[in-house]
C-alpha atoms as a PDB file:
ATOM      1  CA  UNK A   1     124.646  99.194 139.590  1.00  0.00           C
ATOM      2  CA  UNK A   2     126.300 100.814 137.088  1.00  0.00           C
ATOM      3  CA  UNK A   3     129.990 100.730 139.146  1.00  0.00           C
ATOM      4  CA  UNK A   4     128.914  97.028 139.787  1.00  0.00           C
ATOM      5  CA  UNK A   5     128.770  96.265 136.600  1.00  0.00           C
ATOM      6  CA  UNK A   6     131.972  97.526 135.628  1.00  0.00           C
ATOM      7  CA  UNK A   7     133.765  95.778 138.304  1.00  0.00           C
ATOM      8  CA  UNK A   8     132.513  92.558 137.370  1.00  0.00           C
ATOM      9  CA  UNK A   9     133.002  92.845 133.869  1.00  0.00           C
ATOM     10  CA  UNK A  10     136.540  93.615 134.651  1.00  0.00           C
ATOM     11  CA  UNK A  11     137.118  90.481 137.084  1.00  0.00           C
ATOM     12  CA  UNK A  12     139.977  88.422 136.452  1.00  0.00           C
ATOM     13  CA  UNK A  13     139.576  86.512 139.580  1.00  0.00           C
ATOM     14  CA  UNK A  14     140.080  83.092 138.020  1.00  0.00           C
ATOM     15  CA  UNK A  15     140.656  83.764 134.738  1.00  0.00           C
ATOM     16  CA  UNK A  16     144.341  81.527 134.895  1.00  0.00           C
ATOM     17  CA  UNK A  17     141.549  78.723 134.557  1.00  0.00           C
ATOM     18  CA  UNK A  18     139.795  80.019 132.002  1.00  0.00           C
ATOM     19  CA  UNK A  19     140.991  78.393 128.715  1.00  0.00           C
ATOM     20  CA  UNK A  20     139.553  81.522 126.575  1.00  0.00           C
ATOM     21  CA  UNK A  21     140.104  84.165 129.043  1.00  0.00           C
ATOM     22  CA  UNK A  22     137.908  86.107 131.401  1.00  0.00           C
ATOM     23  CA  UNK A  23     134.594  87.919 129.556  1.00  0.00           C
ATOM     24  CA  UNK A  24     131.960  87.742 132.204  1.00  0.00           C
ATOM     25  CA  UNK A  25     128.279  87.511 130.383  1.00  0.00           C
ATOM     26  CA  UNK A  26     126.116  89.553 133.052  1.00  0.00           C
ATOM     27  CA  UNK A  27     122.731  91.128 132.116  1.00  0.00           C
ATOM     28  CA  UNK A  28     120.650  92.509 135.127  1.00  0.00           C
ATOM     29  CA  UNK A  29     118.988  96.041 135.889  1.00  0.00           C
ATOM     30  CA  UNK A  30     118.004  97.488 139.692  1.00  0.00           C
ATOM     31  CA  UNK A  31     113.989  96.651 137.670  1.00  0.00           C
ATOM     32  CA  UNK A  32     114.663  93.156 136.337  1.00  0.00           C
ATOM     33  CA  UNK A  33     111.232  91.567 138.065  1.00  0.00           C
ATOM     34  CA  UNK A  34     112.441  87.853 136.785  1.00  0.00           C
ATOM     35  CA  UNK A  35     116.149  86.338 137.359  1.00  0.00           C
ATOM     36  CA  UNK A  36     117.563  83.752 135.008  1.00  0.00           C
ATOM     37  CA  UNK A  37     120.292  81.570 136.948  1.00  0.00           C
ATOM     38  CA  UNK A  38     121.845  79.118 134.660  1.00  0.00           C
ATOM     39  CA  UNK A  39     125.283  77.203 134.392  1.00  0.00           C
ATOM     40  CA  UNK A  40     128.031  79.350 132.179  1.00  0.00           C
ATOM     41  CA  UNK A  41     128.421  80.497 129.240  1.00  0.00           C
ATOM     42  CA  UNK A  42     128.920  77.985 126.618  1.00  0.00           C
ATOM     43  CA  UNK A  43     131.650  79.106 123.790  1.00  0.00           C
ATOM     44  CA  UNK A  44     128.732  80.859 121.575  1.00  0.00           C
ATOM     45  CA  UNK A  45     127.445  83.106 124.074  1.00  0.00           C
ATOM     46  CA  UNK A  46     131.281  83.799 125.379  1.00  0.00           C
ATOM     47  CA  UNK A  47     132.035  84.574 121.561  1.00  0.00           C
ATOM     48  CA  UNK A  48     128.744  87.324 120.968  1.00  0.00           C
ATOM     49  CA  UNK A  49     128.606  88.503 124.804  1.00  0.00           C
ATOM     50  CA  UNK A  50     125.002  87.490 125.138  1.00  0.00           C
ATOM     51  CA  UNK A  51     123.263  84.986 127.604  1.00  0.00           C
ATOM     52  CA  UNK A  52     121.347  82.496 125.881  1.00  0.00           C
ATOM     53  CA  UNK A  53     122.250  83.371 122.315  1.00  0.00           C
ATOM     54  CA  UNK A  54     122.202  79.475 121.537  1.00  0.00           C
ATOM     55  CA  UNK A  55     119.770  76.906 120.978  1.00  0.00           C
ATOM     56  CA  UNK A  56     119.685  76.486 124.955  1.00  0.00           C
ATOM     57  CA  UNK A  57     118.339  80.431 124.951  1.00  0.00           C
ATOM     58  CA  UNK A  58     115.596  79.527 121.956  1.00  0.00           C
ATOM     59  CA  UNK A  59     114.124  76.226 123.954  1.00  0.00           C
ATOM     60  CA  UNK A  60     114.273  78.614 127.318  1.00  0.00           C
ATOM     61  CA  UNK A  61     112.542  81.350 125.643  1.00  0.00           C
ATOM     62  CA  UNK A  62     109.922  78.949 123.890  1.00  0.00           C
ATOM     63  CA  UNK A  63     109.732  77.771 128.076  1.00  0.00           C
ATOM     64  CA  UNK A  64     108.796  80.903 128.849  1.00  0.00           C
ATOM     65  CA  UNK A  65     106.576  81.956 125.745  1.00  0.00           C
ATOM     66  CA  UNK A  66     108.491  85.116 125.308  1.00  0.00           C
ATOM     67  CA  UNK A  67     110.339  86.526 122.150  1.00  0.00           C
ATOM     68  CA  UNK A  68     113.707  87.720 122.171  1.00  0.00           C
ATOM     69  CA  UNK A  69     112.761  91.030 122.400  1.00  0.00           C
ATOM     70  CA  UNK A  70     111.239  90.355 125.807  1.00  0.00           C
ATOM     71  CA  UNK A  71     113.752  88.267 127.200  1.00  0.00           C
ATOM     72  CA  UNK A  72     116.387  91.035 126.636  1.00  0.00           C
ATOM     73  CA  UNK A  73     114.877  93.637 128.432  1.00  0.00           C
ATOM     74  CA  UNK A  74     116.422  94.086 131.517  1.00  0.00           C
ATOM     75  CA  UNK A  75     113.664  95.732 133.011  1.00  0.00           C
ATOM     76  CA  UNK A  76     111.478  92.086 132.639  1.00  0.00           C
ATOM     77  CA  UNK A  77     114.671  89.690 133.058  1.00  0.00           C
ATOM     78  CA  UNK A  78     117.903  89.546 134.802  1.00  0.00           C
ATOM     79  CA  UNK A  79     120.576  87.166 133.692  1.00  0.00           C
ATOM     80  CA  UNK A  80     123.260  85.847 136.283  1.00  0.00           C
ATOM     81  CA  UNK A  81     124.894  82.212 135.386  1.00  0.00           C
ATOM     82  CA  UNK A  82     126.516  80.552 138.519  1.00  0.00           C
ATOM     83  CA  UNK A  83     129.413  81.372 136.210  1.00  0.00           C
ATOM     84  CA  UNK A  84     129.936  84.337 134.532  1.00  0.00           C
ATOM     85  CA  UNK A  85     132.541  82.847 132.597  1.00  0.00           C
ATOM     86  CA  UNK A  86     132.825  80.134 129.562  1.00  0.00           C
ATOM     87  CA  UNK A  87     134.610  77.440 132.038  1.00  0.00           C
ATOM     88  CA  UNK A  88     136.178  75.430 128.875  1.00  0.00           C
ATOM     89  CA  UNK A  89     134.870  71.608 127.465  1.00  0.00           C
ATOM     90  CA  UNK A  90     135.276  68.936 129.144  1.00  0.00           C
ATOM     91  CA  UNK A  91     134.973  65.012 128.211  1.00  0.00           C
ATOM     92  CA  UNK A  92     131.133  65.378 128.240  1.00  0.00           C
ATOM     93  CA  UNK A  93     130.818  68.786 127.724  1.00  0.00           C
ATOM     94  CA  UNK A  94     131.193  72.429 128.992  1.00  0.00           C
ATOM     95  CA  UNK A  95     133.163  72.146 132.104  1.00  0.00           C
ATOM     96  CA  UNK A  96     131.522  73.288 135.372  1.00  0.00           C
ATOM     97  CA  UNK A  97     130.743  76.863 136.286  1.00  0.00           C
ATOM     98  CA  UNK A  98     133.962  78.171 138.364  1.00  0.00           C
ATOM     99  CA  UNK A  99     132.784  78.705 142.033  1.00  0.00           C
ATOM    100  CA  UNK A 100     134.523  82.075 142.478  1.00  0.00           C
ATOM    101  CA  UNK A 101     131.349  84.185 140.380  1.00  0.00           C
ATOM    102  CA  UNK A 102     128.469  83.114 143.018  1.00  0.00           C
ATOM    103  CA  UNK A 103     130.787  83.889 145.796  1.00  0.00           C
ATOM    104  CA  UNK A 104     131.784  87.432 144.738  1.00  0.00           C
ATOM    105  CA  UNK A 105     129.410  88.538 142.915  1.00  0.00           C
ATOM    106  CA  UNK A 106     126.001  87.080 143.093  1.00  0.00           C
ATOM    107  CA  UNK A 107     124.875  89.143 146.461  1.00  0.00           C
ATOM    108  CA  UNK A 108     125.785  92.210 145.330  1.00  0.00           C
ATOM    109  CA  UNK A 109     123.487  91.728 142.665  1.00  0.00           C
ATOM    110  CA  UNK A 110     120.602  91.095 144.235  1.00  0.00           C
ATOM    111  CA  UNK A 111     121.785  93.477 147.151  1.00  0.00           C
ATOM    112  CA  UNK A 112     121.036  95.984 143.604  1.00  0.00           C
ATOM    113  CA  UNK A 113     118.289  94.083 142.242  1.00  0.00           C
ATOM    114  CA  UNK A 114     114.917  95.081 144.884  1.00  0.00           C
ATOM    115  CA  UNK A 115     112.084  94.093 142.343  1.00  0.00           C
ATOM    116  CA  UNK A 116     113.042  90.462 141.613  1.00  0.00           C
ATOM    117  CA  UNK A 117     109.456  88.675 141.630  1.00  0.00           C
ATOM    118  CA  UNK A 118     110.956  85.306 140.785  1.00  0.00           C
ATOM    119  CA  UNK A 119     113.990  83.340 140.429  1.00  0.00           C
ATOM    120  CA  UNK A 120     114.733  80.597 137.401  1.00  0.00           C
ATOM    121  CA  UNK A 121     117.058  77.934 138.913  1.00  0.00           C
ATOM    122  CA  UNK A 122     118.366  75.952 135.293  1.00  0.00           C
ATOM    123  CA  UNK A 123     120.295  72.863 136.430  1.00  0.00           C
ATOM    124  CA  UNK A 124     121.449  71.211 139.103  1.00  0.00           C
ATOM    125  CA  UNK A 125     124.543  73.841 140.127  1.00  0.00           C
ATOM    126  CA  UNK A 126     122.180  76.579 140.301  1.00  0.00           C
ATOM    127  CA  UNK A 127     119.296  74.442 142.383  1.00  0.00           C
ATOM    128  CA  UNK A 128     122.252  72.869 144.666  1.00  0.00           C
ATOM    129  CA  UNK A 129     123.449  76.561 145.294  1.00  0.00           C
ATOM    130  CA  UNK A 130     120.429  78.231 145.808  1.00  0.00           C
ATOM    131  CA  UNK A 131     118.004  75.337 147.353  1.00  0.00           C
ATOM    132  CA  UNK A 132     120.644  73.793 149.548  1.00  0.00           C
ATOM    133  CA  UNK A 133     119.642  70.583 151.223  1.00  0.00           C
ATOM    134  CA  UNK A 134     115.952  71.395 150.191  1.00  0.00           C
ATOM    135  CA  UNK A 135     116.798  70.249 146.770  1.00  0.00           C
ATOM    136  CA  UNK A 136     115.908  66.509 146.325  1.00  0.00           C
ATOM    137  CA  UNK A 137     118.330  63.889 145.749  1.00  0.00           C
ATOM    138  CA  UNK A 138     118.540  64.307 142.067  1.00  0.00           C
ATOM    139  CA  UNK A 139     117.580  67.062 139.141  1.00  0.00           C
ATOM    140  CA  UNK A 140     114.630  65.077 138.143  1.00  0.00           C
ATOM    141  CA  UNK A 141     112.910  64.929 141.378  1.00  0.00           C
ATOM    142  CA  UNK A 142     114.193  68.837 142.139  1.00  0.00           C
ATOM    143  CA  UNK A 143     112.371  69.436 139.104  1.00  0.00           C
ATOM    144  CA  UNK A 144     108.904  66.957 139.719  1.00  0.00           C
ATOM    145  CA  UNK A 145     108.651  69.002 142.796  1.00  0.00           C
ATOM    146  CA  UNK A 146     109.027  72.371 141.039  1.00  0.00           C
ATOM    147  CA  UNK A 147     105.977  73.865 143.144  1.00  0.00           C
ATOM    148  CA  UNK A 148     107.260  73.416 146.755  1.00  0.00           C
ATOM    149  CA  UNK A 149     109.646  76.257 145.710  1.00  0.00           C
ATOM    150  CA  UNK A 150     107.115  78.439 144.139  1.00  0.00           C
ATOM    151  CA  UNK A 151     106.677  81.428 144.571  1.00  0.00           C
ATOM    152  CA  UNK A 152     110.442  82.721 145.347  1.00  0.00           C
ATOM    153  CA  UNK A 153     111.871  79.875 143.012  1.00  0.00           C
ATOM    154  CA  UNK A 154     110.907  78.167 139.638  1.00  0.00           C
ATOM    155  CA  UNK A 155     113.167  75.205 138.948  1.00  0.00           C
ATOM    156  CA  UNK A 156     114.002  74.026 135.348  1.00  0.00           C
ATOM    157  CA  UNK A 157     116.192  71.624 133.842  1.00  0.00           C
ATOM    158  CA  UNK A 158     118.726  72.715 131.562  1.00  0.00           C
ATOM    159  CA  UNK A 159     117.434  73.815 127.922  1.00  0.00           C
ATOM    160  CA  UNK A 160     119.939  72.352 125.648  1.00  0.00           C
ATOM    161  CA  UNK A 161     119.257  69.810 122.894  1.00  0.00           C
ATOM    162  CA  UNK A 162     121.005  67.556 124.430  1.00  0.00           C
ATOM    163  CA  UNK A 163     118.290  67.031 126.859  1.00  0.00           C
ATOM    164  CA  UNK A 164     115.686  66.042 124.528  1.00  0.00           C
ATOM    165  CA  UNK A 165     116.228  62.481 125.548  1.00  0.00           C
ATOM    166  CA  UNK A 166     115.474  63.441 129.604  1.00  0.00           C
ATOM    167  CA  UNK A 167     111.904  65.179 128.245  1.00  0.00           C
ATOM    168  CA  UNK A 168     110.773  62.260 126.716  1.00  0.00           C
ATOM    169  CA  UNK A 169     111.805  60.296 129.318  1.00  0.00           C
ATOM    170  CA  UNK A 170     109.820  62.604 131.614  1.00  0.00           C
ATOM    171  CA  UNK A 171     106.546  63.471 129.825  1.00  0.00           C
ATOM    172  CA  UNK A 172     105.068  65.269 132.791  1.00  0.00           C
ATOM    173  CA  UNK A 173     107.689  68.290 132.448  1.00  0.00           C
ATOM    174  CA  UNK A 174     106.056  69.569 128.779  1.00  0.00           C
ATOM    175  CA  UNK A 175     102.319  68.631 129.972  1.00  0.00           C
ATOM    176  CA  UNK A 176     102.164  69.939 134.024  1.00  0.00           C
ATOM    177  CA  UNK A 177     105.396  71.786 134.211  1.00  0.00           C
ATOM    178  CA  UNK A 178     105.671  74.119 131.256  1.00  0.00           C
ATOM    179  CA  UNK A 179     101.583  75.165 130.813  1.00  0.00           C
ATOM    180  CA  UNK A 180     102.360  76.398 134.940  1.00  0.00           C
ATOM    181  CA  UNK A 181     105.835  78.147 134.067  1.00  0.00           C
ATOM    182  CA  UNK A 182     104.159  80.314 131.081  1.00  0.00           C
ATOM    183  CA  UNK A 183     101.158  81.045 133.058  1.00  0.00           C
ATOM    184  CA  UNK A 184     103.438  82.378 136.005  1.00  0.00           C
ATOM    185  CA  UNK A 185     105.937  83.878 134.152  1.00  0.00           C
ATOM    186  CA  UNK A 186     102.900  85.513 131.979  1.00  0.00           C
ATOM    187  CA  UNK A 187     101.815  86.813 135.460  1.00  0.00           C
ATOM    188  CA  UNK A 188     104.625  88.896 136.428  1.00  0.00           C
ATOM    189  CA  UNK A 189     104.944  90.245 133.080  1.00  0.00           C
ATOM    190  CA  UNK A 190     101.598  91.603 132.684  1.00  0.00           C
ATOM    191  CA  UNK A 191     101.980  93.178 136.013  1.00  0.00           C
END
């Protein structure tokens, strides 16, 4: 893991599209029991090095009714984006996650990861990759149906503010969706 890790953190594979440069955010151990798959990095996290060190990581971690403390141990939670690198902004946003990370890197991580108990897909790149054509036709209904891929998968929409609009919109996601993600993720920790 450990020679892993270095190699990754030294990829430059596409880093001529990277408008801040390559500095892949990675944070797994061989006895991570829960993976986090999310996007990219947004600027924050590529400026401190740390997944989810944004207001996306504080409404993920209130998800999951853990503290920070818990959610950085590697021996409870892996953390692999879909891109390991902060892709740039785009007109509505952080640009997509570059395609080359999943491709290179993400099955030699699990390949090191044997205890992995469950898998968070966060948005639609990491349930299109992952869930292939068993995803349904949009993020919302991938999401409604969040226990056909229980118990390998959990699948969440993404945690950012800016989809405080879609929750309201949605009012089953805080009152079935959430009370079912503690108590599973609750499970595996207690283990």
């Amino acid at each position: 893991m450990k020679h892993l890790l270095a190699n990754i953190k030294n990829c430059t594979e596409c880093e001529a599209h990277l408008p801040m440069g390559a500095r892949p955010v990675v944070h797994v151990s061989t006895s991570s029991k829960i993976m986090v798959i999310g996007q990219a990095p947004g600027i924050r996290v590529h400026n401190s090095g740390i997944p989810w060190n944004d207001p996306s990581g504080d409404n993920l971690r209130n998800w999951l009714d853990v503290d920070r403390d818990q959610f950085y141990d590697e021996s409870l939670f892996g953390i692999m984006p879909m891109g390991f690198c902060y892709p740039g902004t785009g007109k509505s946003g952080d640009l997509p996650p570059r395609k080359e990370c999943a491709k290179l890197w993400h099955q030699p991580l699990w390949d090191a990861m044997p205890n992995i108990e469950l898998t968070l897909l966060i948005g639609k790149y990491a349930q299109d990759y992952y869930l292939g054509k068993s995803a349904k036709s949009n993020l919302t209904n991938t999401v409604r149906s969040f226990d056909e891929y229980l118990p390998k998968y959990f699948v969440l929409p993404h945690p950012s503010p800016r989809n405080n609009i879609w929750q309201k919109k949605n009012p089953w996601f805080k009152a079935e969706l959430l009370p079912d993600l503690k108590k599973v993720v609750g499970s595996i920790l207690n283990s």
